[in-house]
C-alpha atoms as a PDB file:
ATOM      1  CA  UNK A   1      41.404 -79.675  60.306  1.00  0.00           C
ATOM      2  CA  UNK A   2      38.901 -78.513  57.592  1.00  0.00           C
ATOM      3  CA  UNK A   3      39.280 -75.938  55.303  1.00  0.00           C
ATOM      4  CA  UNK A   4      37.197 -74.550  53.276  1.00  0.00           C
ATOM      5  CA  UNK A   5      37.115 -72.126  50.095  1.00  0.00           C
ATOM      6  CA  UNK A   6      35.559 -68.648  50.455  1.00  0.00           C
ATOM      7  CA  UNK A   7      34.118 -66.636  47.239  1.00  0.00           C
ATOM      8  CA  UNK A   8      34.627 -63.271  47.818  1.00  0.00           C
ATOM      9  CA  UNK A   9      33.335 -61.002  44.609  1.00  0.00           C
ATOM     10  CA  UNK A  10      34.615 -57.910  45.129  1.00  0.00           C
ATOM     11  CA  UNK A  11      38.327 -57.193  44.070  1.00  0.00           C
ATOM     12  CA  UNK A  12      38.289 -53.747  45.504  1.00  0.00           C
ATOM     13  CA  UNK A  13      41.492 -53.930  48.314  1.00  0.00           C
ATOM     14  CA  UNK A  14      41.769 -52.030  51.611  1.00  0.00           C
ATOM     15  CA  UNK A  15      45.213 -52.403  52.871  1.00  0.00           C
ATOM     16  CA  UNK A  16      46.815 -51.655  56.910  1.00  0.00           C
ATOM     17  CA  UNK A  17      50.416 -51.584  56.967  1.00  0.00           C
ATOM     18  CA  UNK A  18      51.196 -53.405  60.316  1.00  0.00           C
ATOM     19  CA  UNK A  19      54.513 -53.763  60.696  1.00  0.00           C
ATOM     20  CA  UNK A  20      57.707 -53.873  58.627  1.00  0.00           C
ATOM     21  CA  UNK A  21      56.888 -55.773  55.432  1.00  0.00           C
ATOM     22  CA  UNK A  22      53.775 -56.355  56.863  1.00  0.00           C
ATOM     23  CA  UNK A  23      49.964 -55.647  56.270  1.00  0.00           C
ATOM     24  CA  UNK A  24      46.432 -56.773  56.600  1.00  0.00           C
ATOM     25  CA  UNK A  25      44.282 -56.891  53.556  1.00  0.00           C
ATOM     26  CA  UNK A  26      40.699 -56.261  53.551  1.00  0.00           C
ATOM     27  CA  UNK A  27      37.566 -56.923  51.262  1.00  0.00           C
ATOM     28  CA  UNK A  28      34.174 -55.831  51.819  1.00  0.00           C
ATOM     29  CA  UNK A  29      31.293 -58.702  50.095  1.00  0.00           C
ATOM     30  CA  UNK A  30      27.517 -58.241  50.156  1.00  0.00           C
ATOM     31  CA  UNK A  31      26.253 -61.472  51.596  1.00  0.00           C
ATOM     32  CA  UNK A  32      23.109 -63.295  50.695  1.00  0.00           C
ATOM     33  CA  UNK A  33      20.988 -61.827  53.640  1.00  0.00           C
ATOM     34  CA  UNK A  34      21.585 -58.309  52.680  1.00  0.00           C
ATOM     35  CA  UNK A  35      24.738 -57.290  55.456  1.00  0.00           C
ATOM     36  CA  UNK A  36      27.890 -57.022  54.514  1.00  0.00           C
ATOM     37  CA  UNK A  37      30.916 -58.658  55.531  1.00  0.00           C
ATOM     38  CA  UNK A  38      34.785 -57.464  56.184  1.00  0.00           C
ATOM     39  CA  UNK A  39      37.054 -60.562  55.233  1.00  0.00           C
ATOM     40  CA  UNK A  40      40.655 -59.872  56.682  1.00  0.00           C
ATOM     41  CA  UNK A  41      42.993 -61.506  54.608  1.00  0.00           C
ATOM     42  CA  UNK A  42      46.767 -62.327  55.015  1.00  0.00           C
ATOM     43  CA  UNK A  43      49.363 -63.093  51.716  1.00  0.00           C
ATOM     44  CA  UNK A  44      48.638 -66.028  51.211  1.00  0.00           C
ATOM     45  CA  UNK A  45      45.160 -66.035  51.097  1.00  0.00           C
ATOM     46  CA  UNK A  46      44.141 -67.387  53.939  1.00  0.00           C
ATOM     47  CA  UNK A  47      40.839 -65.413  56.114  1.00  0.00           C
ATOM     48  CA  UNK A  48      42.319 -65.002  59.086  1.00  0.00           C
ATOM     49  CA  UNK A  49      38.605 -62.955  60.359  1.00  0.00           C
ATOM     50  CA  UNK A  50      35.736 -61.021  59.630  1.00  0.00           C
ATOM     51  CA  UNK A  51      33.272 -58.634  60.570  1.00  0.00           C
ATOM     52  CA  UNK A  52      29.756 -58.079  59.683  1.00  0.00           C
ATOM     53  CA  UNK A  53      27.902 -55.104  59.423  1.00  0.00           C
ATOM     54  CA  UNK A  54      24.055 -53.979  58.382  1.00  0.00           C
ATOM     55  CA  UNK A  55      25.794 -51.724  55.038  1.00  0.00           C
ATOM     56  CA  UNK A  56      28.637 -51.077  53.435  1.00  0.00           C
ATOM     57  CA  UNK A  57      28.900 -47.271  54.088  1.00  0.00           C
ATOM     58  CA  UNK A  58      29.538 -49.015  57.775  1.00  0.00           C
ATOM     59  CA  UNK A  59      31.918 -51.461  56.658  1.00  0.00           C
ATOM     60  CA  UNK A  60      34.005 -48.436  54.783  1.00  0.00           C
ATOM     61  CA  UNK A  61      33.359 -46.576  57.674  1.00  0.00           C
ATOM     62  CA  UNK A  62      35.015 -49.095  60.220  1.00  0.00           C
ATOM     63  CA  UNK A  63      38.056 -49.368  57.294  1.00  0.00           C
ATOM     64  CA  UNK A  64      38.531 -45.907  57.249  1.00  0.00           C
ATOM     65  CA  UNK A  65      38.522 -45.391  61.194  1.00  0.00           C
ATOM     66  CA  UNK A  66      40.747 -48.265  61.752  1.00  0.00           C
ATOM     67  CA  UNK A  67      43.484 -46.848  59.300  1.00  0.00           C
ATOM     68  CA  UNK A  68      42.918 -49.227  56.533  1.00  0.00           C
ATOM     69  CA  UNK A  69      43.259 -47.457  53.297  1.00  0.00           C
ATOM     70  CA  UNK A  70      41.868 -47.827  49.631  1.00  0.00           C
ATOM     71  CA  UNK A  71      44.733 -50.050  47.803  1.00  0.00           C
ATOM     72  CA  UNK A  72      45.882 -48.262  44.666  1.00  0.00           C
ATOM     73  CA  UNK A  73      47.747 -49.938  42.497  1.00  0.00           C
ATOM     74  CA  UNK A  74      50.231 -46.548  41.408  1.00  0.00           C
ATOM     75  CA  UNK A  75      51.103 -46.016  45.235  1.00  0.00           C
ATOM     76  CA  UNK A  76      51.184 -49.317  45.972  1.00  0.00           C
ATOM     77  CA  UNK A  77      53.238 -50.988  43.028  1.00  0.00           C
ATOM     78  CA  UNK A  78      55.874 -52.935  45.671  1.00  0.00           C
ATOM     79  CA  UNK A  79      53.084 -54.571  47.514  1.00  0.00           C
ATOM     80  CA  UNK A  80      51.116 -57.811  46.055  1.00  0.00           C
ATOM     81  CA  UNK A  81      48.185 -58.544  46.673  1.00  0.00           C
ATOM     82  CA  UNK A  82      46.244 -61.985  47.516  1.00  0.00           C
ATOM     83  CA  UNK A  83      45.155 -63.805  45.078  1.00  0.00           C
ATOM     84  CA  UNK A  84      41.740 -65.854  45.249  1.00  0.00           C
ATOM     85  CA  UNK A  85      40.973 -68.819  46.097  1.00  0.00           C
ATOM     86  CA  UNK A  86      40.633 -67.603  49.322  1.00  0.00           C
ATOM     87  CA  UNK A  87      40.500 -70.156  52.537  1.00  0.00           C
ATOM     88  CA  UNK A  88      39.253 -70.038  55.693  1.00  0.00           C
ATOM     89  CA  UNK A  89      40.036 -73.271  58.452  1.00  0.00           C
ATOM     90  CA  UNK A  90      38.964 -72.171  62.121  1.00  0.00           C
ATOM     91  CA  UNK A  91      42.800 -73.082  62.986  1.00  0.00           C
ATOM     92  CA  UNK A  92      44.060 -70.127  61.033  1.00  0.00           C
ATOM     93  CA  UNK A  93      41.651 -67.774  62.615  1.00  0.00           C
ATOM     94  CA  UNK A  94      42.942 -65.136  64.728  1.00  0.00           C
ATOM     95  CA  UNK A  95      40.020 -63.235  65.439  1.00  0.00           C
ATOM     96  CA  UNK A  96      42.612 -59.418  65.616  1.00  0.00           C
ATOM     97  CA  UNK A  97      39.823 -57.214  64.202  1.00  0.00           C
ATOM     98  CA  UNK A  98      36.542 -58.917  65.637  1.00  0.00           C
ATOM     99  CA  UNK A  99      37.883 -59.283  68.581  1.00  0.00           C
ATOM    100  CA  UNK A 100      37.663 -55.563  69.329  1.00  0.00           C
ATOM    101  CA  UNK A 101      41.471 -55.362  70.403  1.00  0.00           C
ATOM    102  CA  UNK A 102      42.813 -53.676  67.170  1.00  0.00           C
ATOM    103  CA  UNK A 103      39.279 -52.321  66.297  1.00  0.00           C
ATOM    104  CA  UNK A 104      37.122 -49.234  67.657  1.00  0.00           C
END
C-alpha cells in the first residue's frame, strides 16, 4: 500500500457541505502540462480524487455547478480546513466526483 505526497500550490478552498458535519474540500492546481487539476480532499488530508480540465475558468466552472462554494474564512469560522502535506494511496481513492455520479 503506497502512498505518496501531493504538492498542491494553491491555498484557495472550495468547500461542499455533504452531510451533517460533513464536507468535501476542493483545490484547483495548474499542472506542468498546462491543464488544470481539481484535487478533492477529505480532513485529514488525504486526495480521495481528481479531475482534470484544459483551464481553470472550467475547473471553477465545474465547482460552481456542482455546488461547491468559495471557502471564506468569516462565514466559515467553525469549519477547519486541511492542512498540507497532502496524500494520495490508490486505496483511499473513491473516485465520487470523477466518477460522474455526484458530478454533471
Amino acid at each position: 500500500m503506497k502512498r505518496r505526497k501531493v504538492v498542491i500550490n494553491s491555498s484557495d478552498y472550495w468547500i461542499k457541505i455533504t452531510g451533517m458535519l460533513q464536507q468535501s474540500y476542493a483545490l484547483i492546481d495548474k499542472q506542468g502540462n498546462g491543464k488544470f487539476k481539481i484535487f478533492f480532499i477529505g480532513e485529514t488530508s488525504w486526495i480521495f480524487d481528481e479531475i482534470e480540465f484544459d483551464s481553470e475558468a472550467e475547473a471553477i466552472e465545474g465547482l460552481n455547478k456542482n455546488k461547491f462554494i468559495k471557502y471564506d474564512k468569516e462565514l466559515h469560522e467553525f469549519i477547519y480546513l486541511p492542512r498540507s502535506p497532502f496524500s494520495q494511496a490508490e486505496y483511499m481513492m473513491r473516485r465520487i466526483y470523477s466518477s460522474g455520479e455526484y458530478w454533471s
